[in-house]
N, C-alpha and C. Protein backbone atom coordinates (compact mmCIF):
# COMPACT_ATOMS: atom_id res chain seq x y z
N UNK A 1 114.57 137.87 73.35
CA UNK A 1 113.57 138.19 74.33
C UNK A 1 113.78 139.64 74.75
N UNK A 2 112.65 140.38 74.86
CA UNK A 2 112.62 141.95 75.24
C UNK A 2 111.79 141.64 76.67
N UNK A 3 112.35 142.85 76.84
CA UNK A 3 111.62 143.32 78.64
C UNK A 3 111.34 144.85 78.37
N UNK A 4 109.75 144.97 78.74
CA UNK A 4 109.57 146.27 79.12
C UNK A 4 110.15 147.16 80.31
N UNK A 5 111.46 147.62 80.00
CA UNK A 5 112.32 147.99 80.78
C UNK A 5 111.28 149.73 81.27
N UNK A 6 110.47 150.30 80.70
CA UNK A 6 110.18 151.24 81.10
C UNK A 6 108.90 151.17 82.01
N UNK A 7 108.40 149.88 82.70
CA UNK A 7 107.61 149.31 83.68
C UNK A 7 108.10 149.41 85.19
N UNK A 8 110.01 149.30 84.71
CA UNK A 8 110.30 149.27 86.28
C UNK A 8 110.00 150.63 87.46
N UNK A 9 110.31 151.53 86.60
CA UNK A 9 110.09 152.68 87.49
C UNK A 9 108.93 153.08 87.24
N UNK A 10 108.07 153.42 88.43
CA UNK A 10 106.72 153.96 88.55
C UNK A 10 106.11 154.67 87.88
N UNK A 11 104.61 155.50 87.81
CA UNK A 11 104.36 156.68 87.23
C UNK A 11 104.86 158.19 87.83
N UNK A 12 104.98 159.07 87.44
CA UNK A 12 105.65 159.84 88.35
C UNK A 12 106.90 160.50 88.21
N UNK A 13 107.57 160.80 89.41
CA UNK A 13 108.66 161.35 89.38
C UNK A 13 109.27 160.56 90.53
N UNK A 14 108.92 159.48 90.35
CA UNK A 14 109.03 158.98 92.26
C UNK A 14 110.41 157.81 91.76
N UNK A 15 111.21 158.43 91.24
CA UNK A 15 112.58 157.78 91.06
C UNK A 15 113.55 157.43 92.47
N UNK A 16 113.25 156.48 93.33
CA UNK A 16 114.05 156.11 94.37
C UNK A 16 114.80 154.93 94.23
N UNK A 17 115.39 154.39 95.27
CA UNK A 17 116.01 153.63 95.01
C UNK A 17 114.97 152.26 95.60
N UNK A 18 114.46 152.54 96.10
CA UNK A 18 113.31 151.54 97.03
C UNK A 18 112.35 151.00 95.56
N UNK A 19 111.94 152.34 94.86
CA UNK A 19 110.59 151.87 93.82
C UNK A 19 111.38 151.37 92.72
N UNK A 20 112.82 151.49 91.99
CA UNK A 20 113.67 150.92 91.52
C UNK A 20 113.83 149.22 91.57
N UNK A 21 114.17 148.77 92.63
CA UNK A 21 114.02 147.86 93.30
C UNK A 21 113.30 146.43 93.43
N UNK A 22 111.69 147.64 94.07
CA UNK A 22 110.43 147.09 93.49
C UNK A 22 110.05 146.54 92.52
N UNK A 23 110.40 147.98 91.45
CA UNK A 23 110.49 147.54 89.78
C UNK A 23 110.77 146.34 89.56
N UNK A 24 111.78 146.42 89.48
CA UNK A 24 112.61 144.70 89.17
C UNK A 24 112.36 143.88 89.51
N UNK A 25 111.97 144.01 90.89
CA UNK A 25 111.76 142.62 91.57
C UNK A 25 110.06 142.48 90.38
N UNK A 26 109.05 142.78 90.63
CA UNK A 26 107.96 143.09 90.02
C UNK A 26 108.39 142.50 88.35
N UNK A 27 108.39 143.61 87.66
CA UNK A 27 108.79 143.46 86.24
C UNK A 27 109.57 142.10 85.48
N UNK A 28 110.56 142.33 85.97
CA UNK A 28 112.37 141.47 85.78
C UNK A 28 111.66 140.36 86.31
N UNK A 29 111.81 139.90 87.40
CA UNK A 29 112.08 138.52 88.39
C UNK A 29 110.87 138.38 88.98
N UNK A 30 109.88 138.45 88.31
CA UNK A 30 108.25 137.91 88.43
C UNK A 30 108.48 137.74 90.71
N UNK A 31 108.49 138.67 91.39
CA UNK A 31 108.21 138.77 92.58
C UNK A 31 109.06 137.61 92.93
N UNK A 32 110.45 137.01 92.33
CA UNK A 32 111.44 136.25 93.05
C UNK A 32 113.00 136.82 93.78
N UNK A 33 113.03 138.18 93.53
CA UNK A 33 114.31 138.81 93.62
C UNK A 33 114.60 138.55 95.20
N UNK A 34 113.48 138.77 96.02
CA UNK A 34 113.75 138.95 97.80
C UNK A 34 114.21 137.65 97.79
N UNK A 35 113.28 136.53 97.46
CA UNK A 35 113.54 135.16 97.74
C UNK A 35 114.94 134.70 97.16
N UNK A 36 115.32 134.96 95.95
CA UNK A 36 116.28 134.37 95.71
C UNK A 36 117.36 135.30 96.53
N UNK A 37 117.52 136.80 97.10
CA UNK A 37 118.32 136.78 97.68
C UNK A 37 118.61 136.46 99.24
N UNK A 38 117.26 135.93 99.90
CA UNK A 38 117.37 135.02 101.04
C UNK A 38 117.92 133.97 101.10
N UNK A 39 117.93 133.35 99.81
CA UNK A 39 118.07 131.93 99.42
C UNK A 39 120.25 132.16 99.40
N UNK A 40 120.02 133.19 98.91
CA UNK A 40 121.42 132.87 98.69
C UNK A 40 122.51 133.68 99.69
N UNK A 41 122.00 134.67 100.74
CA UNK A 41 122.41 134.70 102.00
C UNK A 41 122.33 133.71 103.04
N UNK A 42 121.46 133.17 102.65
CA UNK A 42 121.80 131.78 103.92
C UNK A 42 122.69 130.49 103.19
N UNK A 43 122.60 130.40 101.85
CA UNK A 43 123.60 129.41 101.97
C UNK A 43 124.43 130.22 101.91
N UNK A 44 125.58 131.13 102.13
CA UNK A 44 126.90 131.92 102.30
C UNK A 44 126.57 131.97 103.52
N UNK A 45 126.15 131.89 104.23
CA UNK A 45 125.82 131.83 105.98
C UNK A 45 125.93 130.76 105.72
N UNK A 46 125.47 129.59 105.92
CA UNK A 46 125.32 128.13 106.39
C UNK A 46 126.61 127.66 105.83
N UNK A 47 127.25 128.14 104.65
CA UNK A 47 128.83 127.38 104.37
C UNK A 47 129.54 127.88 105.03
N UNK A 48 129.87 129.43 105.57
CA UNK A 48 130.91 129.90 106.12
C UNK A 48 130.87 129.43 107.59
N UNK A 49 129.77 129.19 108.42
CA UNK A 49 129.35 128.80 109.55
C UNK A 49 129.86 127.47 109.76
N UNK A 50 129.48 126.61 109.10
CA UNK A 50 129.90 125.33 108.93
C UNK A 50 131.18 125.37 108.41
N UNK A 51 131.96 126.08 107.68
CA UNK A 51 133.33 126.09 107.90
C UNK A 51 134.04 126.26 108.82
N UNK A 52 133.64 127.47 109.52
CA UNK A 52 134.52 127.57 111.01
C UNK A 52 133.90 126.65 112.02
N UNK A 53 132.98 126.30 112.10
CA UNK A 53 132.75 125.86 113.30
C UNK A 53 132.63 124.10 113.06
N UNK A 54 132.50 123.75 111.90
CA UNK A 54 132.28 122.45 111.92
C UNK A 54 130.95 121.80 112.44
N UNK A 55 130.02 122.67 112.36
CA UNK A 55 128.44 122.06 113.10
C UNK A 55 127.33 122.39 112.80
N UNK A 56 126.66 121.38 112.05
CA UNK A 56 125.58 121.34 111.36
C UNK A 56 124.36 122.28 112.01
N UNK A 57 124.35 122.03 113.03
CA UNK A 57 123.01 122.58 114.09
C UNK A 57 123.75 124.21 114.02
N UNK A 58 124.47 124.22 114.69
CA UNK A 58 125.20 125.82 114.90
C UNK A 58 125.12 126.70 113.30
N UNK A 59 125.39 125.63 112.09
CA UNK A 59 125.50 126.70 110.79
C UNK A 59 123.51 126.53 110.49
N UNK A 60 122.97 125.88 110.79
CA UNK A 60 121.71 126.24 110.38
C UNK A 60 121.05 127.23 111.48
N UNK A 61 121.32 126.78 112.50
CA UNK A 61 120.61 128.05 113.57
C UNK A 61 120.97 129.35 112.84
N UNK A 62 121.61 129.65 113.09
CA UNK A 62 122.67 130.83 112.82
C UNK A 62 122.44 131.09 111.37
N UNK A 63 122.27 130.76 110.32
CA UNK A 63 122.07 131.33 109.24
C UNK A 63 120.24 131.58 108.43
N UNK A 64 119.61 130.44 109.81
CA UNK A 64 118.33 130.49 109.23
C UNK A 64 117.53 132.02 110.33
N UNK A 65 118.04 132.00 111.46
CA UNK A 65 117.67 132.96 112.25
C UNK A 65 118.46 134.68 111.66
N UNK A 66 119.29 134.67 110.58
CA UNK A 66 119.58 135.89 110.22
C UNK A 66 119.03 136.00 109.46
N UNK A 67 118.54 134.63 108.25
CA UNK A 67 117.57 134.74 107.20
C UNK A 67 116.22 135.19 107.53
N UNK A 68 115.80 134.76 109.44
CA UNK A 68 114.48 135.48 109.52
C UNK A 68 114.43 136.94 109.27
N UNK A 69 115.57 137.49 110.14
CA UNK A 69 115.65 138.92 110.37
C UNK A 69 115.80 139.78 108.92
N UNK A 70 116.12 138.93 107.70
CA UNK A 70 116.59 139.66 106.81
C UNK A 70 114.71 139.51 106.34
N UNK A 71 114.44 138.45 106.10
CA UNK A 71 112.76 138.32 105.70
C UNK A 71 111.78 139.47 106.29
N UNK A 72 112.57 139.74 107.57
CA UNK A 72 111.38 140.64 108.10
C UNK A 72 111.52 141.91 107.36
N UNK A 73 112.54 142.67 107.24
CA UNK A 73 112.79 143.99 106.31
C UNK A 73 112.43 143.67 105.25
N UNK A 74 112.70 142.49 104.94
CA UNK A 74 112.33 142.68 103.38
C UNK A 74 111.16 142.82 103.06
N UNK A 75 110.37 141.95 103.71
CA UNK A 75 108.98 141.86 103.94
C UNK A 75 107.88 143.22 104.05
N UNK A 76 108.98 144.13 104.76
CA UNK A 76 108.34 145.58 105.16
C UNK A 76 108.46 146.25 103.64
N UNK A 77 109.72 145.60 102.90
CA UNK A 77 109.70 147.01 101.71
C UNK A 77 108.61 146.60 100.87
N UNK A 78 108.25 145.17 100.98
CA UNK A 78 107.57 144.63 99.70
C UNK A 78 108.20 143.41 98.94
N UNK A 79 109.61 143.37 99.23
CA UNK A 79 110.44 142.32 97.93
C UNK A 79 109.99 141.32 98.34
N UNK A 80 109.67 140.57 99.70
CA UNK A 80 109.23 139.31 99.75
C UNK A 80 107.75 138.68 100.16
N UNK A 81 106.69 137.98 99.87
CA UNK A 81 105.45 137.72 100.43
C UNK A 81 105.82 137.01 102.19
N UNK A 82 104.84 137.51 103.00
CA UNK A 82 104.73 137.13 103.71
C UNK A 82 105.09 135.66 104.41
N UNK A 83 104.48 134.70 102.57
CA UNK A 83 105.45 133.40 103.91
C UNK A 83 106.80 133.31 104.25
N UNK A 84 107.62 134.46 103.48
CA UNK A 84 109.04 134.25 103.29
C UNK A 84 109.25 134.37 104.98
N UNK A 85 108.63 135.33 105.89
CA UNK A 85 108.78 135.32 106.85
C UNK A 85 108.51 134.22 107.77
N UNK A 86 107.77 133.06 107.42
CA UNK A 86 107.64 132.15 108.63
C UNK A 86 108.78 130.83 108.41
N UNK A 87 109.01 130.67 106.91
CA UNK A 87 109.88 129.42 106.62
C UNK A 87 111.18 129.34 107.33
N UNK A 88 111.94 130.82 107.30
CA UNK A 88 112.95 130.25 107.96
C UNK A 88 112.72 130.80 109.50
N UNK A 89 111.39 131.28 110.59
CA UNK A 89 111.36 130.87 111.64
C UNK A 89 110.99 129.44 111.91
N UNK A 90 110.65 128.98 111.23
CA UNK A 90 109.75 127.81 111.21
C UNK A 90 111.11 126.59 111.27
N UNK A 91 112.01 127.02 110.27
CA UNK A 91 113.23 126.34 110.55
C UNK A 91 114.28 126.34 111.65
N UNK A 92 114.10 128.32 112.23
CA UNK A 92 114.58 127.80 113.38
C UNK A 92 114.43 127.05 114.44
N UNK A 93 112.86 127.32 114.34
CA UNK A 93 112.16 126.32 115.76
C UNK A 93 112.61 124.80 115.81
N UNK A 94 112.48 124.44 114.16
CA UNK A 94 112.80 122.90 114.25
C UNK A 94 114.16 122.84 114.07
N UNK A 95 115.23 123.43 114.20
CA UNK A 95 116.64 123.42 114.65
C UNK A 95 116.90 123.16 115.95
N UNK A 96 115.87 124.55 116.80
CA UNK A 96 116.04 124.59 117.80
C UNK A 96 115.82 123.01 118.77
N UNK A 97 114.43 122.84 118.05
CA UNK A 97 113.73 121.57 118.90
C UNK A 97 114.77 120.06 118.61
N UNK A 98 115.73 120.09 117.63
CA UNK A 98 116.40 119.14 117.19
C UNK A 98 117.66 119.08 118.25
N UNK A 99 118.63 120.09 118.41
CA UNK A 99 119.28 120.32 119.18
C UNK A 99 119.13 120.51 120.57
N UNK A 100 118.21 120.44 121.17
CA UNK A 100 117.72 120.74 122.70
C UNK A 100 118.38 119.03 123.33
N UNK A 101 119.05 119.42 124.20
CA UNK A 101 119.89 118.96 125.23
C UNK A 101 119.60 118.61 126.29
């Protein structure tokens, strides 16, 4: 299998590290690169969380609410579509609403 490796970087001279990036995500990883690396910052959040602390509610709050914050930048460069941003608020809310005391 070949990849048109000369797709990733733009027309131009506009060699950054941002349109690089893009590239790949685009080209390479058919617009999955943001997602799969949300996907795999929160579970390294949600195991290490749940290691120290021992609590289900505490490692999902906590790793799905950094996964929002990471969705939102990402969201700004381009690597992720828009719903990436509501799933894991959407998870915090129903964390939140699960755990309410």
């Amino acid at each position: 299998m070949s990849y048109n490796l000369t797709a990733i970087v733009g027309t131009g001279n506009e060699s950054s590290m941002l349109t690089f990036t893009q590239g790949v995500n685009t080209v390479l990883m058919h617009d999955m690169l943001g997602i799969m690396m949300l996907l795999g910052i929160w579970l390294v959040l949600f195991i290490s969380v749940m290691v120290s602390s021992n609590d289900a509610t505490k490692a999902s709050l906590a790793s799905s609410f950094i996964s929002f914050v990471l969705a939102v930048s990402l969201a700004a460069v381009g690597l992720v579509p828009q719903l990436a941003i509501f799933v894991p608020l959407i998870v915090v809310a129903i964390t939140v609403a699960l755990s309410w005391r």
